[in-house]
Protein backbone atom coordinates (compact mmCIF):
# COMPACT_ATOMS: atom_id res chain seq x y z
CA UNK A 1 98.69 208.17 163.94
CA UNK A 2 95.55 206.98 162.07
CA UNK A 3 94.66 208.13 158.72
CA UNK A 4 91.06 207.74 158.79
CA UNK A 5 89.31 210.65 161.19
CA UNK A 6 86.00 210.65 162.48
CA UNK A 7 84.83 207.33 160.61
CA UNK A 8 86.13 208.86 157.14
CA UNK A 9 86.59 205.97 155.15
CA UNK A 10 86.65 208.07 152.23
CA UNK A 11 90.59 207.18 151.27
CA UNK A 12 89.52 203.32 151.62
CA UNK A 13 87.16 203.87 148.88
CA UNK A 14 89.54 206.66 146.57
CA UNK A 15 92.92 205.64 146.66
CA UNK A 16 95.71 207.93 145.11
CA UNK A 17 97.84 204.74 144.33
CA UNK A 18 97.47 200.62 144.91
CA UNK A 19 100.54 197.87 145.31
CA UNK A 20 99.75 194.57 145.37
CA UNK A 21 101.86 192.77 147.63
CA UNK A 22 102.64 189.08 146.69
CA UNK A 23 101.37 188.87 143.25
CA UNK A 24 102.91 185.87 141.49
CA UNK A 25 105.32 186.50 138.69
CA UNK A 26 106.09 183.21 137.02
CA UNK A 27 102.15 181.81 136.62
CA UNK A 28 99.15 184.16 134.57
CA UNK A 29 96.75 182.00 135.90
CA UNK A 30 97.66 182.26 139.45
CA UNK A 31 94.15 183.88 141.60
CA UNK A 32 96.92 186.40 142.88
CA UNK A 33 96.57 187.75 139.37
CA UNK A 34 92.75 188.22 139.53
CA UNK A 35 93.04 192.01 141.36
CA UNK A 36 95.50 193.23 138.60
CA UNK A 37 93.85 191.88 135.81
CA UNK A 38 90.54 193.42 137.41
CA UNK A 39 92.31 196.92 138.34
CA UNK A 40 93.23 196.67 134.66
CA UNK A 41 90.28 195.91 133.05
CA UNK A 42 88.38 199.30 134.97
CA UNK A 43 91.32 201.14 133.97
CA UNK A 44 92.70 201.97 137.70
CA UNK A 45 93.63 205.70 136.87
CA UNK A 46 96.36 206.08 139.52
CA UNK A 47 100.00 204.75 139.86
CA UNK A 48 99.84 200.61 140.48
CA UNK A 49 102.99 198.88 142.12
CA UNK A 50 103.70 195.39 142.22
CA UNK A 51 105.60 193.43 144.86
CA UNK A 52 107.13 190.44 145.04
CA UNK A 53 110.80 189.66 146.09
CA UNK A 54 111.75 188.19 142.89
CA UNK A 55 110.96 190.82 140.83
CA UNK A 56 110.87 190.98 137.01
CA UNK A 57 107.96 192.17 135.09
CA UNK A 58 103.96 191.01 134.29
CA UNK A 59 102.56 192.50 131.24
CA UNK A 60 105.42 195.21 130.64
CA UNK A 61 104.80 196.65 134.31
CA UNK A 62 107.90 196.39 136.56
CA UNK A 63 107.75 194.05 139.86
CA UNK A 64 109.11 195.70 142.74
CA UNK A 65 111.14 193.55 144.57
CA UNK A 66 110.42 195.93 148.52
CA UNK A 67 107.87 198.71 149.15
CA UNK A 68 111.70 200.37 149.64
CA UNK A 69 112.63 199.98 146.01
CA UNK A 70 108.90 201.93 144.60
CA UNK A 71 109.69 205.60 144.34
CA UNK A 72 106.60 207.00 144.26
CA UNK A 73 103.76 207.17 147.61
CA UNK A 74 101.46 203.97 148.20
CA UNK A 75 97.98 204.60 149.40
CA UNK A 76 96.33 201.34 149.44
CA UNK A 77 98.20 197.76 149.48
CA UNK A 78 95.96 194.81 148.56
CA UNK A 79 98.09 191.55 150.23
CA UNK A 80 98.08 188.13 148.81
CA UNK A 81 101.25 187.06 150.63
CA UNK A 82 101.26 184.10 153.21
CA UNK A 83 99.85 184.64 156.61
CA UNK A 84 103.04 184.35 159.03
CA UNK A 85 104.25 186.92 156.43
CA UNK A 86 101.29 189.49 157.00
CA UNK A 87 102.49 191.56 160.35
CA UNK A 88 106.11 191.63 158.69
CA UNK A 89 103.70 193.24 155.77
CA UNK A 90 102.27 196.02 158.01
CA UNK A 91 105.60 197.54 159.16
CA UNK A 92 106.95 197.67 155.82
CA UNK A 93 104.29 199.27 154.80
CA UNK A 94 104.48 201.50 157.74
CA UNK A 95 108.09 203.04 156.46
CA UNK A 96 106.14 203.69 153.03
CA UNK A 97 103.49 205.89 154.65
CA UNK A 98 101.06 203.48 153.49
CA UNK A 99 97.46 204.20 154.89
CA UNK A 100 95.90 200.53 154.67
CA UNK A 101 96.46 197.15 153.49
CA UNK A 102 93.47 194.88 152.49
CA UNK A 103 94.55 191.33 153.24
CA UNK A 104 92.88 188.99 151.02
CA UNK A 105 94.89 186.23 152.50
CA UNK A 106 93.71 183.33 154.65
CA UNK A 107 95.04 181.16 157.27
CA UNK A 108 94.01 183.11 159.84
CA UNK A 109 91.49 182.44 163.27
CA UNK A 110 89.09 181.26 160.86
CA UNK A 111 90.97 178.01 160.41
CA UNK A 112 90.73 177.10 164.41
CA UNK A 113 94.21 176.42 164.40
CA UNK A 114 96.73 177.72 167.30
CA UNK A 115 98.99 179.44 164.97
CA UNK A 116 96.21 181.43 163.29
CA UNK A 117 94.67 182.41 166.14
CA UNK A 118 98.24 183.48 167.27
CA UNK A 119 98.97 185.88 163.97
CA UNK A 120 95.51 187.43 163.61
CA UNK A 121 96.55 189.48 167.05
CA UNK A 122 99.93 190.01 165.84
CA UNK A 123 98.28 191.83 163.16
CA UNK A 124 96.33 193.93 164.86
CA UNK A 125 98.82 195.06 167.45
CA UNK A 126 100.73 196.18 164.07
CA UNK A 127 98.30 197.68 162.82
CA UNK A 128 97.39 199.74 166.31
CA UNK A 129 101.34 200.47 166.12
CA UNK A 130 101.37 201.94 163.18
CA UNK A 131 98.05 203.44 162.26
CA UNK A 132 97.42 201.54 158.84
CA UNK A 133 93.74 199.99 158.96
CA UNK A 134 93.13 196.83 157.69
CA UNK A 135 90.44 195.48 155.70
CA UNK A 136 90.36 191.78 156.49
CA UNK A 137 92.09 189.24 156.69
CA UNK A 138 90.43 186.26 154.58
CA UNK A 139 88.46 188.53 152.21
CA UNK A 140 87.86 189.90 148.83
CA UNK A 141 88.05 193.29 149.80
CA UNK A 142 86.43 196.74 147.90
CA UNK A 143 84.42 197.06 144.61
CA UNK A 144 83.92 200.63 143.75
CA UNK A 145 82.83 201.40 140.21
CA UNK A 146 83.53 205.33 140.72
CA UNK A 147 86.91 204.86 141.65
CA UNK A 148 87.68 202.30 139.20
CA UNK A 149 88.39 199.13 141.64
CA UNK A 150 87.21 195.85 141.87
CA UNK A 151 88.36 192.29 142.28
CA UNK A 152 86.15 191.02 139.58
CA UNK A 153 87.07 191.23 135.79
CA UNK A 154 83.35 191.07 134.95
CA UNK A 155 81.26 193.06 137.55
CA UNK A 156 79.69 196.70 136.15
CA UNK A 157 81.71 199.46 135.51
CA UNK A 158 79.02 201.78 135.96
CA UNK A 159 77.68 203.18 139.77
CA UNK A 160 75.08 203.49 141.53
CA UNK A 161 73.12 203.79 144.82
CA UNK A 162 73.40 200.23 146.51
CA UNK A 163 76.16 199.86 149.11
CA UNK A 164 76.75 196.32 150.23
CA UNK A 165 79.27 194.94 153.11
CA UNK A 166 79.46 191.65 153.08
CA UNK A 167 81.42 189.12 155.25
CA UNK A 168 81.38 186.81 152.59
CA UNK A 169 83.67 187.46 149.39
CA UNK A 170 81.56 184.28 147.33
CA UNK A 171 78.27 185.93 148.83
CA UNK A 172 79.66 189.71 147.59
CA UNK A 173 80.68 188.05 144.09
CA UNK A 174 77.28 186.21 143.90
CA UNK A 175 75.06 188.77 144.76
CA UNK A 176 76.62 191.62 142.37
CA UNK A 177 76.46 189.04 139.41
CA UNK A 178 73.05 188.17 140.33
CA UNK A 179 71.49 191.52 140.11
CA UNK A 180 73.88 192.66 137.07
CA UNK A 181 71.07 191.79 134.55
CA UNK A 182 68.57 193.10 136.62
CA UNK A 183 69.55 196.45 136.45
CA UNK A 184 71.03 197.27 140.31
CA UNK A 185 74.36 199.48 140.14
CA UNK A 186 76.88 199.74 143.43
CA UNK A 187 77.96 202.70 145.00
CA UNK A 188 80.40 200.83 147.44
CA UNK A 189 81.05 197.02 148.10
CA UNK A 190 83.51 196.04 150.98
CA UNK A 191 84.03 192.29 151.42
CA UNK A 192 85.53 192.10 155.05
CA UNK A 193 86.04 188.87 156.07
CA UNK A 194 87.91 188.31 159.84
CA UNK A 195 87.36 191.72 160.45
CA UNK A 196 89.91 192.16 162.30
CA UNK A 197 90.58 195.91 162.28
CA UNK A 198 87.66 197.41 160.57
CA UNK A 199 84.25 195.80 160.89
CA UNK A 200 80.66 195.87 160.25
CA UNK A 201 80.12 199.07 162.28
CA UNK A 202 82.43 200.96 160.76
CA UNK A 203 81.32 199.86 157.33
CA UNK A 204 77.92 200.35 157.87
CA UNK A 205 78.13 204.32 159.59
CA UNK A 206 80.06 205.08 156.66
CA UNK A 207 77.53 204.40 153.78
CA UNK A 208 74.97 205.96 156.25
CA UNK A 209 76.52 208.77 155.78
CA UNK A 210 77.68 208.60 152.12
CA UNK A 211 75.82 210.94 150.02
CA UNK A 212 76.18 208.54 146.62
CA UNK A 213 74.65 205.80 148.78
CA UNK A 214 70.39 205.38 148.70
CA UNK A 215 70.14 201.70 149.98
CA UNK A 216 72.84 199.60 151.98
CA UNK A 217 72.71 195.45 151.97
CA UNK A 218 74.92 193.85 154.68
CA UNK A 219 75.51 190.23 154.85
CA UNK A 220 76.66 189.51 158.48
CA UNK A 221 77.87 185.94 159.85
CA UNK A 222 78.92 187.57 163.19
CA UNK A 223 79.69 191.00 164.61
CA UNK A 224 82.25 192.23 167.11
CA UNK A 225 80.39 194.71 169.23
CA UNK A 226 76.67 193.86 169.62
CA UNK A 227 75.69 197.77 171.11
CA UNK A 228 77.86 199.37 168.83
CA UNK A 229 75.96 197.46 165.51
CA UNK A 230 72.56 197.67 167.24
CA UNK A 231 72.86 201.57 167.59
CA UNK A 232 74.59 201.99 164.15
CA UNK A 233 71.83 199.58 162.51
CA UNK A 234 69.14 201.65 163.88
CA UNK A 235 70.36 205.09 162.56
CA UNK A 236 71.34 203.75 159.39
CA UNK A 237 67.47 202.55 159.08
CA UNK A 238 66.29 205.64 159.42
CA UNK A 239 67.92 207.52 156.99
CA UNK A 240 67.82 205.04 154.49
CA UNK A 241 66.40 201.82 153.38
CA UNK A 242 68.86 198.33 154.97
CA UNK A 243 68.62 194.93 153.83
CA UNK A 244 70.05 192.12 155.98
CA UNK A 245 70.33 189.07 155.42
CA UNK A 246 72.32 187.05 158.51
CA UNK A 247 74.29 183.92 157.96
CA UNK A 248 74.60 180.99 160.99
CA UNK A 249 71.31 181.69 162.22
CA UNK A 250 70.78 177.45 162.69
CA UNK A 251 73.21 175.25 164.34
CA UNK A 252 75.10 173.63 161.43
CA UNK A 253 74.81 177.46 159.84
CA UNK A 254 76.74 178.72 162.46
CA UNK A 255 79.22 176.56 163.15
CA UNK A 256 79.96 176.75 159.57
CA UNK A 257 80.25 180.72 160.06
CA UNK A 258 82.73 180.17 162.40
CA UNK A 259 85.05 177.67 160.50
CA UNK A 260 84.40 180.57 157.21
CA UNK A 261 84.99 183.62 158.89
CA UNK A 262 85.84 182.49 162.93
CA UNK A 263 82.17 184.44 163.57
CA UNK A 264 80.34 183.42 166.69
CA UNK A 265 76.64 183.66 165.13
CA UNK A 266 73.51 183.97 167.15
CA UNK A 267 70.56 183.50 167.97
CA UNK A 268 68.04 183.92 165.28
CA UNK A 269 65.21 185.13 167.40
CA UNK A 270 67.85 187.98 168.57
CA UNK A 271 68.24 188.98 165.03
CA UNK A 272 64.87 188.57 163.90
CA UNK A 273 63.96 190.86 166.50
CA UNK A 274 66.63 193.33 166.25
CA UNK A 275 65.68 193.86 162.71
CA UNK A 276 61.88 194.42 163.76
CA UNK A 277 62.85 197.41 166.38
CA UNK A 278 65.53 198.79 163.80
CA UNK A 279 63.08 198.87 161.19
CA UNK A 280 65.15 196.83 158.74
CA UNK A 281 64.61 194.31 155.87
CA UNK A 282 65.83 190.70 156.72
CA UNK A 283 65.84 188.44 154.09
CA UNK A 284 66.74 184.35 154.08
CA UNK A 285 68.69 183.99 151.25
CA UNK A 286 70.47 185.76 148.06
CA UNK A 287 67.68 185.15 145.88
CA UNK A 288 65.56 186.96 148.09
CA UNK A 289 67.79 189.99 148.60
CA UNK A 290 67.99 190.08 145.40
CA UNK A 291 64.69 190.59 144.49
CA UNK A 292 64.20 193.41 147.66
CA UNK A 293 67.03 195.51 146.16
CA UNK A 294 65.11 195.60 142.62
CA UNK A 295 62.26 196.17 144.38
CA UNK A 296 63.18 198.78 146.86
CA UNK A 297 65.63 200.31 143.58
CA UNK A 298 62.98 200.91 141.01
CA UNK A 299 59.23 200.55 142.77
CA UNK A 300 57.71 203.73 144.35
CA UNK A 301 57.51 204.01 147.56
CA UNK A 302 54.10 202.65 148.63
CA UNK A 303 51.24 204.96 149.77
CA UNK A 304 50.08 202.14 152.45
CA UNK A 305 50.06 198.55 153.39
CA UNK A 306 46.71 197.99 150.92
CA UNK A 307 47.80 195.76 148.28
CA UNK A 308 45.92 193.85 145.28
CA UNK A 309 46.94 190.98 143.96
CA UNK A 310 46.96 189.02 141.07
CA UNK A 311 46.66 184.98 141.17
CA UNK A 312 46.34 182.34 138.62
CA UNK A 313 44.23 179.97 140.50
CA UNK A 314 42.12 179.86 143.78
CA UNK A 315 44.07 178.26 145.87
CA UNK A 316 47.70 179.91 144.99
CA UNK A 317 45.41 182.88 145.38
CA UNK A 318 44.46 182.35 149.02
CA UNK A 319 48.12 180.85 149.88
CA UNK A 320 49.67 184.49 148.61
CA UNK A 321 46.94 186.34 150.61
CA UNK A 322 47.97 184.36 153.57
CA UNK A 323 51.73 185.29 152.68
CA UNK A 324 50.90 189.16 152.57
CA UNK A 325 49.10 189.85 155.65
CA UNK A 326 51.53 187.64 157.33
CA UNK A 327 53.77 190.12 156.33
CA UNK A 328 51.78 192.93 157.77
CA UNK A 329 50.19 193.95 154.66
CA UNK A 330 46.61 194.44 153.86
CA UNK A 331 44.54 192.63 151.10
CA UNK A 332 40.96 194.36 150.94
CA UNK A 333 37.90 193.77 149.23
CA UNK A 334 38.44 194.97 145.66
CA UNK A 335 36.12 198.45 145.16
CA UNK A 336 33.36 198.27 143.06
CA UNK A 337 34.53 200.82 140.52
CA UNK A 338 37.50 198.45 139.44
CA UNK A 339 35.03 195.32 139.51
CA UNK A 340 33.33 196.80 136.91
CA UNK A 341 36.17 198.09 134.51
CA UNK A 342 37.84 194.53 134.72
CA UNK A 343 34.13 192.85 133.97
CA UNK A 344 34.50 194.61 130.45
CA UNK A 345 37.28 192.66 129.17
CA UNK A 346 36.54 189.85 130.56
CA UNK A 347 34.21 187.48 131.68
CA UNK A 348 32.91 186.94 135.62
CA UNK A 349 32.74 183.02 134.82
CA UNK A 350 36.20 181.10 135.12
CA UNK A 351 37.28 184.26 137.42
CA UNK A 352 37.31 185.59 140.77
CA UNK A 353 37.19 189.37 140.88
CA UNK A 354 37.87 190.42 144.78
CA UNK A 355 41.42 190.12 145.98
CA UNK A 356 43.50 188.52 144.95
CA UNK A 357 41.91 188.40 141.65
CA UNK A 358 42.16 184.88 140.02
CA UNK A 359 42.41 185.56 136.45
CA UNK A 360 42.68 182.53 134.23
């Protein structure tokens, strides 16, 4: 049985209860301990279970040493245990009616290695077997403010209307940081990794369809099913606004997609053009997506492609021009009317009043 109909990832994103699976008990400072401190720090309202067979305690909350020995219902298991331990992981979750298991665990296909590429099946078939969907492996896994989850102590507690799915956990972490400041609140984040079970498709036809979702980012190093994500890329477009930015687009980009997250990449006039017919936003790197989400978040939507500009010097003046009707925007003559109301602050010599205007 599967616990997700129709593309509902709804209990993905608003889990009842969370076990992490592996946590380490002896050492505070071990990264297993990042998603509980996190889940802490936004107050995780639900019931949280840890797991590890050697039991004990962390911070006055009792280690279970089996899913067997937890007497309440698991929803959602976040997994930091070893890789040849992982499909073991799925059917014990399986007897505790557990509906999926984000592995944030490594050591996967990604690493090229036969026995990798050997358990990355293994956990699949498990996870066909038993119905659980799995987020990863070799990721970060879900930030969602509403619920109260995150793997990050210091991201924003608050929501709001970006969804982002990223392949990359650094890329997720770095881009949430980067706009923190800036004013940009989340709706949903999913760092997927291997995507092994779910992937970018499902991902991205589920914030399409979320309501609490206004503007979705995906970072992509490869994708699974090339219709599938050209079809759901295109309808996501046109209800809403999509930012990509794509990852391996070069040679030594790609092959280091594949060693990351054991993507095959593409081609980057493929891309470039499947953006251009899906009517969506590619960017070139984080900085840059950065700056389209503040834009696209807190600009009006424009009236038309006319712009006017504003330069500090002839020649960066004619360089930006350049840059904008590249671009397929429009920089006309300025009208007369404005001419005038800008010649009675200041003076015509030292400045260039058309467009782009070089004020100095």
């Amino acid at each position: 049985m599967t616990y997700f109909k129709d593309g509902n990832l709804d209990p993905l994103f608003h889990p009842v209860s969370i076990a992490l699976a592996g946590i380490t008990v002896d050492n505070p400072e071990h990264w297993t301990r990042t998603f509980l401190d996190s889940l802490l720090e936004f107050k995780f309202e639900g019931p949280l279970y840890l797991v590890n067979p050697k039991g004990g305690e962390i911070g006055g909350i009792k280690v279970h040493q089996s899913f067997a020995d937890i007497a309440g219902d698991v929803d959602y298991v976040i997994s930091t245990v070893p890789a040849g331990a992982a499909p073991g992981l799925i059917e014990e979750c399986a007897h505790k009616g557990v509906k999926a298991v984000h592995f944030c665990t490594a050591g996967f296909r990604e690493t090229g290695e036969e026995e990798g590429a050997i358990l990355e099946p293994q956990l699949v078939e498990a996870s066909r077997r038993t119905g659980i969907r799995i987020i990863g492996p070799n990721c970060m896994g879900i930030y969602c403010p509403g619920s109260r989850i995150s793997f990050n102590v210091d991201f924003p507690k608050e929501s709001g209307p970006v969804g982002f799915i990223s392949q990359s956990g650094g890329n997720t972490g770095s881009l949430v940081q980067r706009v923190k400041s800036r004013g940009i609140r989340f709706s949903k984040v999913v760092s997927y990794g291997n995507a092994c079970d779910l992937n970018e498709c499902d991902f991205l036809e589920y914030l399409a369809a979320d309501s609490e979702t206004k503007i979705i980012g995906l970072y992509i190093e490869g994708v699974r099913d090339g219709k599938r994500f050209r079809q759901a890329l295109r309808k996501a477009a046109e209800k809403k606004a999509v930012i990509l930015l794509k990852g391996g687009l070069t040679e030594g980009g790609a092959g280091a997609a594949a060693g990351h997250t054991g993507s095959l990449a593409g081609n980057e006039v493929i891309w470039d053009s499947l953006c251009r017919q899906s009517g969506v936003i590619q960017v070139h790197s984080l900085e840059e997506f950065a700056d389209c989400l503040v834009t696209l978040r807190f600009m009006p939507d424009p009236g038309g492609r006319r712009v006017a500009l504003i330069g500090a010097g002839g020649g960066s003046s004619v360089l930006i021009a350049d840059e904008f009707e590249r671009c397929g925007l429009r920089v006309p003559p300025l009208p007369g009317k404005i001419r005038e109301r800008i010649r009675e602050f200041t003076p015509v010599a030292g400045n260039i009043l058309r467009n782009p205007i070089d004020y100095s």
